[in-house]
Structures are given as structure tokens and as C-alpha cells.
C-alpha atoms as a PDB file:
ATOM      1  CA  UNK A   1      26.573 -51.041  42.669  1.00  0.00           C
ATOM      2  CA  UNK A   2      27.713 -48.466  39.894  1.00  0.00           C
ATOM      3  CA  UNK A   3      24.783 -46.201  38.617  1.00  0.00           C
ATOM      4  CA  UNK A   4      24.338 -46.047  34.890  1.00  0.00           C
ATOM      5  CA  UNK A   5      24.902 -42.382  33.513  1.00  0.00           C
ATOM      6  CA  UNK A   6      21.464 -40.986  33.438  1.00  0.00           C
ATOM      7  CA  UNK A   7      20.387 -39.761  29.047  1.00  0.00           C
ATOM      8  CA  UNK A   8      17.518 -37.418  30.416  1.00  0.00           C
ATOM      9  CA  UNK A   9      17.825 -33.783  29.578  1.00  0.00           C
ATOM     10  CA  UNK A  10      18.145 -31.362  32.238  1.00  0.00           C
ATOM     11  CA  UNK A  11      15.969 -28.522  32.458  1.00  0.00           C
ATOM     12  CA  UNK A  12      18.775 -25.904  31.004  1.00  0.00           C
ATOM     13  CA  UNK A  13      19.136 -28.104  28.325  1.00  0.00           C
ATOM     14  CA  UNK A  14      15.384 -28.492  27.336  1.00  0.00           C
ATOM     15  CA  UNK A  15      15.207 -24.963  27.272  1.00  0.00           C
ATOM     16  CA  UNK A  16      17.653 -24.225  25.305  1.00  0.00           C
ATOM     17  CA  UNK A  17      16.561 -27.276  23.021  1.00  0.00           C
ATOM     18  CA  UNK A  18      13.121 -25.423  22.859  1.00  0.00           C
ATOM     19  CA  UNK A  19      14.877 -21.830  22.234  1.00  0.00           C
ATOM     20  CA  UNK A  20      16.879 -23.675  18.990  1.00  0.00           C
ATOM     21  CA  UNK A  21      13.500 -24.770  17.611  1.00  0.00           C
ATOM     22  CA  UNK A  22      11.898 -21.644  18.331  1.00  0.00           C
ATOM     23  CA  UNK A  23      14.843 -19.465  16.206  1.00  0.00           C
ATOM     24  CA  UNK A  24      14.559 -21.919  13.671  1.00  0.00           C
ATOM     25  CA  UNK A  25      10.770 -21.637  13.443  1.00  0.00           C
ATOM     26  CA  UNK A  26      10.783 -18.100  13.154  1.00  0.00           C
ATOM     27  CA  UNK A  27      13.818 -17.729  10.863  1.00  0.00           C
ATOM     28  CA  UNK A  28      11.388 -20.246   8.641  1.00  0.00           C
ATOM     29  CA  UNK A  29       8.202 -18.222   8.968  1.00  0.00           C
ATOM     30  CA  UNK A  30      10.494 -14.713   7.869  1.00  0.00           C
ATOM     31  CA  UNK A  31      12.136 -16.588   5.198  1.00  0.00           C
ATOM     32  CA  UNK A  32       8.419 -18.031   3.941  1.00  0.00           C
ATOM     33  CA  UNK A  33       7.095 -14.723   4.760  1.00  0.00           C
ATOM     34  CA  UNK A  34       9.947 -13.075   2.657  1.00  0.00           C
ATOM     35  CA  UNK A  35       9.619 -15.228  -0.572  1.00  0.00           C
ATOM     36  CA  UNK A  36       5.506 -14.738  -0.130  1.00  0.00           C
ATOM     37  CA  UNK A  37       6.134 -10.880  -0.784  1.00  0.00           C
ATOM     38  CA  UNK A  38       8.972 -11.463  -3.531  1.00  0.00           C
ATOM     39  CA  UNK A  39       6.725 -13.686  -5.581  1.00  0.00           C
ATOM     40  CA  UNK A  40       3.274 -10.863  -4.613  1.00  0.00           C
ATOM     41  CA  UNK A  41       6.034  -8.527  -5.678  1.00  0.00           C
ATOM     42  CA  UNK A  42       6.603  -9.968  -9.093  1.00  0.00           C
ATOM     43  CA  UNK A  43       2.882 -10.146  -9.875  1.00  0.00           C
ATOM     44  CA  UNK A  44       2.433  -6.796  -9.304  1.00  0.00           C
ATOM     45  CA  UNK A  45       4.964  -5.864 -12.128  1.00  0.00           C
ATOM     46  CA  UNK A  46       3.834  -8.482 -14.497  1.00  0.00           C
ATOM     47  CA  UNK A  47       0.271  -6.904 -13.033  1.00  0.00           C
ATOM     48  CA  UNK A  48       1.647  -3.331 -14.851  1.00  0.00           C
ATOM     49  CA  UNK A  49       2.770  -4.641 -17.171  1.00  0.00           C
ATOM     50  CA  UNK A  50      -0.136  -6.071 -18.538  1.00  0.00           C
ATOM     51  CA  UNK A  51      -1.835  -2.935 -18.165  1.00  0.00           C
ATOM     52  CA  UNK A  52       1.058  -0.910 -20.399  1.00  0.00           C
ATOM     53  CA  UNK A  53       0.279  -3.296 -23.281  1.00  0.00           C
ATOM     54  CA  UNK A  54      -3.646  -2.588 -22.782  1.00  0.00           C
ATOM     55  CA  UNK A  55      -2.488   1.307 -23.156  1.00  0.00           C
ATOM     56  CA  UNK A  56      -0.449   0.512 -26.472  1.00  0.00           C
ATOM     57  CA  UNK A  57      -3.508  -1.343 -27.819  1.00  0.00           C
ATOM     58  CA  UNK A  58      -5.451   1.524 -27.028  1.00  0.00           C
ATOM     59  CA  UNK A  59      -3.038   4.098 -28.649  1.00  0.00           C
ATOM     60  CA  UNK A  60      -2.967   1.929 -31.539  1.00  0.00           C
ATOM     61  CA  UNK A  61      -6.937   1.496 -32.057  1.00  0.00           C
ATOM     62  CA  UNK A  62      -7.121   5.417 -31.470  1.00  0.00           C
ATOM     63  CA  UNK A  63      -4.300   7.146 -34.176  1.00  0.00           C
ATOM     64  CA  UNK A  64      -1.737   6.919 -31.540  1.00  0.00           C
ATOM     65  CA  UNK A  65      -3.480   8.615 -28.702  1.00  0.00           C
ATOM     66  CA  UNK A  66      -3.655   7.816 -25.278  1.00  0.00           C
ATOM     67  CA  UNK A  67      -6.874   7.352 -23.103  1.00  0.00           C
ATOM     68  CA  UNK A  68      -6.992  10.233 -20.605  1.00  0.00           C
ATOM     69  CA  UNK A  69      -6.552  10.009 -16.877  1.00  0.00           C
ATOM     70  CA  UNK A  70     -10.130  11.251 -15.949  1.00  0.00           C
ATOM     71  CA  UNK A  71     -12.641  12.936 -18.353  1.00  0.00           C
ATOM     72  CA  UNK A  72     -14.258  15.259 -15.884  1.00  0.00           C
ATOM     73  CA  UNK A  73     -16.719  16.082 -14.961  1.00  0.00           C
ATOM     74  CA  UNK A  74     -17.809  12.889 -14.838  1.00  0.00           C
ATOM     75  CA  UNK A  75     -16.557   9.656 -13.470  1.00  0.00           C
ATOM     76  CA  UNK A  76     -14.443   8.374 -16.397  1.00  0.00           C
ATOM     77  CA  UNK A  77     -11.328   7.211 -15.427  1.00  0.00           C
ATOM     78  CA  UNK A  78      -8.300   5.789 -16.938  1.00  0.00           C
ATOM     79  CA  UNK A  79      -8.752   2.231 -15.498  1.00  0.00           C
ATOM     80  CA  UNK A  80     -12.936   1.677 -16.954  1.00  0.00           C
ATOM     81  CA  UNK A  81     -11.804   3.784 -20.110  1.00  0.00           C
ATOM     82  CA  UNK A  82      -9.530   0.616 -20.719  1.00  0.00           C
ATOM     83  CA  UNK A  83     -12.206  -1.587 -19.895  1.00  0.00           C
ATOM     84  CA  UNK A  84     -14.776   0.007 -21.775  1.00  0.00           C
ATOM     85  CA  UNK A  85     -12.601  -0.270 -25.069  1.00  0.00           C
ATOM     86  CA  UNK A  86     -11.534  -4.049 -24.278  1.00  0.00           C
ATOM     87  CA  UNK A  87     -14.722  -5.496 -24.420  1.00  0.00           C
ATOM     88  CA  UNK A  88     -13.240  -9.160 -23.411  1.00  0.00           C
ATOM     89  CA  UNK A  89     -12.150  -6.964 -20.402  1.00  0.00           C
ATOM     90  CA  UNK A  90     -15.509  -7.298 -19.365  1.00  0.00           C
ATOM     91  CA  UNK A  91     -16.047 -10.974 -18.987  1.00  0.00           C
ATOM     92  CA  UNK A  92     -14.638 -10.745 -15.324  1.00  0.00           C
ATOM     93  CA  UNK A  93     -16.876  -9.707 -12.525  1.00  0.00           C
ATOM     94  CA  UNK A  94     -18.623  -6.776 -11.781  1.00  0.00           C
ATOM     95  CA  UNK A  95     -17.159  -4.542  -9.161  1.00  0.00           C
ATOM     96  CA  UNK A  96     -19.888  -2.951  -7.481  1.00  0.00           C
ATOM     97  CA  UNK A  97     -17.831  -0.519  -5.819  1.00  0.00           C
ATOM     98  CA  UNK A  98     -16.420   0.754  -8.205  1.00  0.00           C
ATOM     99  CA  UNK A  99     -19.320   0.154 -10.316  1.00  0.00           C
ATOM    100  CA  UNK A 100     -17.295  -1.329 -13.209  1.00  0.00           C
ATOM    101  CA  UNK A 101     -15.714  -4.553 -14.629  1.00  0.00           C
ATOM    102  CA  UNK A 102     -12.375  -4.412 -13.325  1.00  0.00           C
ATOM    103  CA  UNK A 103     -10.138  -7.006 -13.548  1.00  0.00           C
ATOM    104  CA  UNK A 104      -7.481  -8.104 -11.012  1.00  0.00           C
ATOM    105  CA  UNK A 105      -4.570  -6.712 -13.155  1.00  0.00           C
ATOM    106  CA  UNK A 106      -5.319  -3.450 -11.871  1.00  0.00           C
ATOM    107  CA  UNK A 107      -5.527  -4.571  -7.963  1.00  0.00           C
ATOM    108  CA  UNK A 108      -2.004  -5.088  -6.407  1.00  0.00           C
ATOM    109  CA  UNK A 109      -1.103  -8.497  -4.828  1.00  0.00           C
ATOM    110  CA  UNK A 110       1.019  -6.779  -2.120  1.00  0.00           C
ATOM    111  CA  UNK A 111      -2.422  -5.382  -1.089  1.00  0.00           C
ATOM    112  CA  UNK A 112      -4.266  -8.775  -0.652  1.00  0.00           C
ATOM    113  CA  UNK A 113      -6.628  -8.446   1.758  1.00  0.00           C
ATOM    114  CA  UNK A 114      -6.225  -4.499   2.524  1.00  0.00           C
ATOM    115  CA  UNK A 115      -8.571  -1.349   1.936  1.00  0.00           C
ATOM    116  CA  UNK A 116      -7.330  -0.949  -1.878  1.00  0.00           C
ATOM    117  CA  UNK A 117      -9.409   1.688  -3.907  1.00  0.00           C
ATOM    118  CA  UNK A 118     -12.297   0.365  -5.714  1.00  0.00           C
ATOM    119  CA  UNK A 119     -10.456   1.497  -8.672  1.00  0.00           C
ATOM    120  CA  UNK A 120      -7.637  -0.187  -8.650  1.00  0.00           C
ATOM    121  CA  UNK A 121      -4.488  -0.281  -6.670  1.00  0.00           C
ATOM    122  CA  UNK A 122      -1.661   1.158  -9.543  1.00  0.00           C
ATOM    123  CA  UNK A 123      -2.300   4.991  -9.840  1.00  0.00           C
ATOM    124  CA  UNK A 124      -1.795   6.373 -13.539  1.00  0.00           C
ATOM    125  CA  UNK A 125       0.305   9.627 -13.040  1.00  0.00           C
ATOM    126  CA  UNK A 126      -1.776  12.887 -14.177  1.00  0.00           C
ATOM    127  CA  UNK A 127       1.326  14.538 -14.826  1.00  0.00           C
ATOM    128  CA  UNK A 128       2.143  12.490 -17.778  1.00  0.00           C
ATOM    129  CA  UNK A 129      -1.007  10.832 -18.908  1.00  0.00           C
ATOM    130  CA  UNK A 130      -3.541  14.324 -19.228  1.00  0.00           C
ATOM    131  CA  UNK A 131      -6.937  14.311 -17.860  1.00  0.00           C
ATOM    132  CA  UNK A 132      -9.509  16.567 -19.895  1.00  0.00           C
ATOM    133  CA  UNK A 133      -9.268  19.485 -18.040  1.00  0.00           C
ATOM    134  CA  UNK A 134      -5.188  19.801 -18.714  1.00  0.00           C
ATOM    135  CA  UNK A 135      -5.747  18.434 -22.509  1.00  0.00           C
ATOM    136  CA  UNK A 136      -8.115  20.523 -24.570  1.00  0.00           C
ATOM    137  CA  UNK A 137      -8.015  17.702 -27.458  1.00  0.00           C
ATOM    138  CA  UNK A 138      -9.565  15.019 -24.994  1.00  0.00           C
ATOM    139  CA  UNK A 139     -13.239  13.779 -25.520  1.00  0.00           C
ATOM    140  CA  UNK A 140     -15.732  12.079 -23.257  1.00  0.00           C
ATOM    141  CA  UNK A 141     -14.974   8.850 -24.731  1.00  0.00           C
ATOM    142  CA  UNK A 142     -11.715   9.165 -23.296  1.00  0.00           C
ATOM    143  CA  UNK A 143      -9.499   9.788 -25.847  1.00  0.00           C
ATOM    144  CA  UNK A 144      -6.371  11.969 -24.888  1.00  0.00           C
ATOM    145  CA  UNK A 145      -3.277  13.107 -26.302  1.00  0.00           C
ATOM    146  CA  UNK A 146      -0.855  11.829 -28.972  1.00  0.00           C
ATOM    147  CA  UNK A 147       1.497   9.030 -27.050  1.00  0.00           C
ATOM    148  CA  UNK A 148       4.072  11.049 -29.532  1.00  0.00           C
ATOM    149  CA  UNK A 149       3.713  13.887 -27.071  1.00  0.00           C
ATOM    150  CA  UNK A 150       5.685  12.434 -24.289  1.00  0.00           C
ATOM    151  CA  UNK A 151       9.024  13.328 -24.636  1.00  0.00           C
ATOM    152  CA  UNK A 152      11.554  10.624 -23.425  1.00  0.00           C
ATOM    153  CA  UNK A 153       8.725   7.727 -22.853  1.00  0.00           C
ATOM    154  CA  UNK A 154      11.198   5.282 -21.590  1.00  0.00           C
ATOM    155  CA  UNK A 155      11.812   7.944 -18.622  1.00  0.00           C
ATOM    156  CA  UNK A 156       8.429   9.097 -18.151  1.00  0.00           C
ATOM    157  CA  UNK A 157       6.214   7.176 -15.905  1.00  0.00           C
ATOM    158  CA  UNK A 158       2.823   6.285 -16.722  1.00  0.00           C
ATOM    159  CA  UNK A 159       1.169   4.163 -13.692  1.00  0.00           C
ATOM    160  CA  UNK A 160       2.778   3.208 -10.737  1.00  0.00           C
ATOM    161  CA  UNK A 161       1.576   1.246  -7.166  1.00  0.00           C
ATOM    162  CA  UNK A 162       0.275   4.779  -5.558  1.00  0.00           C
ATOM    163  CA  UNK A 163      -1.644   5.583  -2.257  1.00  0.00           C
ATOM    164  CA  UNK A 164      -4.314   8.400  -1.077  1.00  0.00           C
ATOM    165  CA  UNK A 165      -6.515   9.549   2.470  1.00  0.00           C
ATOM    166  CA  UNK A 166      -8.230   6.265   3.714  1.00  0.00           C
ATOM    167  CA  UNK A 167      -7.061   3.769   1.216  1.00  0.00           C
ATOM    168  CA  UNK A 168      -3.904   1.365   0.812  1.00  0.00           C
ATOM    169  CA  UNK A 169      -3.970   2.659  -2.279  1.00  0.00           C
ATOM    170  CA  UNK A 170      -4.990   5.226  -5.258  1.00  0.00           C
ATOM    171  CA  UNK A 171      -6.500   4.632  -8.997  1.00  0.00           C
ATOM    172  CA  UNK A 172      -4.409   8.281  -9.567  1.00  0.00           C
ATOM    173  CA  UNK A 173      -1.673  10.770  -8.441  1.00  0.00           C
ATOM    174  CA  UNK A 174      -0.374  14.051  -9.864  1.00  0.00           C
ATOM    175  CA  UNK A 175       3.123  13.289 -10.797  1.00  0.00           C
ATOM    176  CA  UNK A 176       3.920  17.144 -10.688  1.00  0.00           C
ATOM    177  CA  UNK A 177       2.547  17.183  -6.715  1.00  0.00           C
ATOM    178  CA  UNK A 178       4.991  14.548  -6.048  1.00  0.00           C
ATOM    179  CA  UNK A 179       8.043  16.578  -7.963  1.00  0.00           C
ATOM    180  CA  UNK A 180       7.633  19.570  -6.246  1.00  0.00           C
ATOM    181  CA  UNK A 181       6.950  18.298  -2.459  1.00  0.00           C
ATOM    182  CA  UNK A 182       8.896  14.604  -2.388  1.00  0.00           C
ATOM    183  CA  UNK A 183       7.933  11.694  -0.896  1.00  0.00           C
ATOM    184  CA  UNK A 184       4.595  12.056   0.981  1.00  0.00           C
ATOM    185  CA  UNK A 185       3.298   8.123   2.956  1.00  0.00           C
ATOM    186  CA  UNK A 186      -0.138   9.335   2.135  1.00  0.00           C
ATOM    187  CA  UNK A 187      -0.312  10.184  -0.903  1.00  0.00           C
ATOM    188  CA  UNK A 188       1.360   9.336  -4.605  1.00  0.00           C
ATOM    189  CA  UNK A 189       3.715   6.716  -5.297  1.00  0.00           C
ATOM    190  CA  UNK A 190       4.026   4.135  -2.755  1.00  0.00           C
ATOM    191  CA  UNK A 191       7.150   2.245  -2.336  1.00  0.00           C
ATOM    192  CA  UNK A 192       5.133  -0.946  -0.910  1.00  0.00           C
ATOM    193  CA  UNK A 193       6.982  -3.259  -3.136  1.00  0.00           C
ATOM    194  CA  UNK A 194       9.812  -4.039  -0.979  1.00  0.00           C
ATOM    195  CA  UNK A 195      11.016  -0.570  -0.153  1.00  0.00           C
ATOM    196  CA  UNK A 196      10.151   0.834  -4.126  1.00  0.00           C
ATOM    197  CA  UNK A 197       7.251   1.567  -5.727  1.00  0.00           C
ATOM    198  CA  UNK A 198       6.170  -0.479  -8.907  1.00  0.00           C
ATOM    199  CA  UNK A 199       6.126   1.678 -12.022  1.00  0.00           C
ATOM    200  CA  UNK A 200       5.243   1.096 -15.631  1.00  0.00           C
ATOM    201  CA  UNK A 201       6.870   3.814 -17.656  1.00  0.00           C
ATOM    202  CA  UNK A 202       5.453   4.939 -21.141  1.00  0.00           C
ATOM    203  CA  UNK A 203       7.693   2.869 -23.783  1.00  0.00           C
ATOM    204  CA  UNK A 204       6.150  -0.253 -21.807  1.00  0.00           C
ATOM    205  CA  UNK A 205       8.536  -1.539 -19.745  1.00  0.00           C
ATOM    206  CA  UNK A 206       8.372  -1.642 -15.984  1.00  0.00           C
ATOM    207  CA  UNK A 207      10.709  -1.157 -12.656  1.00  0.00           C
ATOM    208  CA  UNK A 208      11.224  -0.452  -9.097  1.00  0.00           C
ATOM    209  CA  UNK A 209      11.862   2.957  -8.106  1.00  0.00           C
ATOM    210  CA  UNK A 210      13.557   4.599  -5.156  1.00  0.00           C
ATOM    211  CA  UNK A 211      10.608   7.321  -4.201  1.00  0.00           C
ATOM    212  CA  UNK A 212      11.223   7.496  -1.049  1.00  0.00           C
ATOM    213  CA  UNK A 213      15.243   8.903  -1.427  1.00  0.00           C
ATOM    214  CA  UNK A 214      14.444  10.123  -4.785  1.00  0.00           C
ATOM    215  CA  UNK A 215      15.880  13.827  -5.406  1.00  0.00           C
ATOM    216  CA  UNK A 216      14.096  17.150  -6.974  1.00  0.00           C
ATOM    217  CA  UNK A 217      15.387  16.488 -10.477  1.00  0.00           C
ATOM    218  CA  UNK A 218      15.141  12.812 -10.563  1.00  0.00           C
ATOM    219  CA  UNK A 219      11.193  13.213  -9.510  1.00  0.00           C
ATOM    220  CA  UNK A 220      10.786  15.743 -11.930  1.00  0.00           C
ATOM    221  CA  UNK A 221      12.252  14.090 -15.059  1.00  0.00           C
ATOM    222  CA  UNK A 222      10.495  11.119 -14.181  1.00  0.00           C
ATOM    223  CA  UNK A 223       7.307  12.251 -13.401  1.00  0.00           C
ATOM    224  CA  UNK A 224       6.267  15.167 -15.081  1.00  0.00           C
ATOM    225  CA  UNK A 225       6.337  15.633 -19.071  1.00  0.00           C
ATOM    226  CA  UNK A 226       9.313  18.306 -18.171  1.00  0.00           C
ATOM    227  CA  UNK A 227      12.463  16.709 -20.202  1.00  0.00           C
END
């Protein structure tokens, strides 16, 4: 009597069945994973955004004048001298670290569910927007310099996604540190937004830059008030 060909897969070819649909699952998960941190990506510059037309409402309740960086000594930074003009700002809830109403527009969404600063995840560059001990004309309710002072604004960057020591991130950098030494992973301008670092420049508008292959000249034109 004839047999009938057997239909049941042979070992080889269960394992290679299995190997298929294990590719294909993890060609899934990096293309999921990929279009996760493209969408985080895009928050985080509609994030700055946000923020830059916060800093032209300022300038335009305060004669054209930005709010400082930091109004030292005391703790009176960029980020709660925002919130401390918007009132609305602070509807959201209370940080208790950072001992302020800060809302999630300053947190990056790249960040979720890392050690960001209690301050806020987007660092506003020193370099550009003066704190009160490098602008005389600043005052303790946080009122800095003319926005008219900043030679080149749509070149200039105000706030960009930024690290420091122990955090994921930084509420501040010193654009003219970053010139002069380059890239540093620890500190200043992060490039945690697929490769580039999120920035929101002074005329409002917002990009990716290159900081980590980002020449002497290029740094400095961008990141200091140098023209």
C-alpha cells in the first residue's frame, strides 16, 4: 500500500518558521519603537516652541525686554520667571521639586520617565539670554535686556534640549562654554532628539541642530551674541 506524503513540518523547518516570525517581530517592535521617538520628537519642538511664544509675550508686556536667565543670587530662573508672569501658567500642578508651577511644555517627551531636572528639560542658553550678573539693566523681577540686543535672532539660539552632572537634562547652559570647548555628553546641548538637539532660536522658530559635528565658528555664531 502507497503511503500518503506526510504535511508535518520538520524540525529545520519549524525553526526556521519560528526565526521568520521572530525577525518580523523585532523589525515591528524597532519600527514601533522608531515612530514612538519621531512623534516624542515632534512634541518636544512644538514643546519649544510654545515656550518661544511665552518669551515674545513676555518681551511684549515688558517694552521689548527679555526675562533673564537667572536673577542671582537667588533662585529665579528663566523657566518660573515665565510662570510667574503667566498667571494661567499656574493652573497646572505644583512641582514640589522644583518648588514651582511648571507646566509640561518645559519637560521633554524624549525624557519620559528619566531623571529630568526639576526645572525643566530645555536649557535657555546664558550666552544669549543674560542672567543678572552679565546684564547690569536686569531686576529681581526678572526683567533682562532689550530682545533688540540680539544681533541676528533668527541665528541666535535661545533654549535648546540641554543636559548637566546627574540629570538627563538641564533648565540652563552657557552657550559661550559650549563655543569654546565643543560638544561635551555631560553637559550643554544634548542631541537626544534623534542624533540633534532641539533648539528654539530667538525670532521664534525652532530646529534640529548638528551639536555633536558642529565646528568652532558654527557654535559660536549660533550660540553666543558674537555676530
Amino acid at each position: 500500500m502507497n503511503r500518503l506524503p506526510s504535511t508535518a513540518f520538520t524540525l529545520i523547518e519549524l525553526l526556521v518558521v519560528i526565526a521568520i516570525i521572530a525577525v518580523l517581530a523585532a523589525l515591528a517592535f524597532l519600527a514601533g519603537k522608531s515612530a514612538l521617538l519621531s512623534a516624542r520628537s515632534a512634541q518636544s519642538l512644538s514643546n519649544l516652541k510654545q515656550i518661544g511664544t511665552l518669551v515674545a509675550n513676555y518681551a511684549a508686556d515688558n517694552n521689548n525686554r527679555l526675562p533673564l536667565s537667572a536673577y542671582w543670587p537667588s533662585t529665579f530662573v528663566f523657566q518660573n520667571i515665565l510662570v510667574d508672569h503667566f498667571k494661567d501658567l499656574q493652573t497646572t500642578q505644583y512641582n514640589p521639586k522644583a518648588k514651582l508651577y511648571l507646566p509640561g511644555i518645559f519637560y521633554d517627551p524624549v525624557l519620559r520617565g528619566k531623571n529630568e531636572h526639576p526645572w525643566g528639560s530645555f536649557g535657555v542658553n546664558s550666552a544669549v539670554v543674560l542672567d543678572s550678573n552679565r546684564y547690569s539693566g536686569g531686576s529681581s523681577k526678572g526683567v533682562g535686556m532689550p530682545l533688540s540686543k540680539i544681533p541676528n535672532p533668527s541665528r541666535k539660539v535661545m533654549c535648546a534640549s540641554a543636559i548637566e552632572p546627574g540629570y538627563a537634562s538641564s533648565w540652563g547652559f552657557d552657550g559661550e562654554v559650549f563655543a569654546r570647548k565643543g560638544f561635551d555628553p555631560s553637559y550643554g546641548p544634548d542631541p537626544r532628539n534623534s542624533g540633534r538637539a532641539a533648539a528654539l532660536f530667538a525670532d521664534g522658530h525652532v530646529e534640529k541642530l548638528d551639536v555633536k559635528n558642529m565646528d568652532e565658528a558654527t557654535r559660536k555664531l549660533l550660540f553666543t551674541l558674537d555676530r
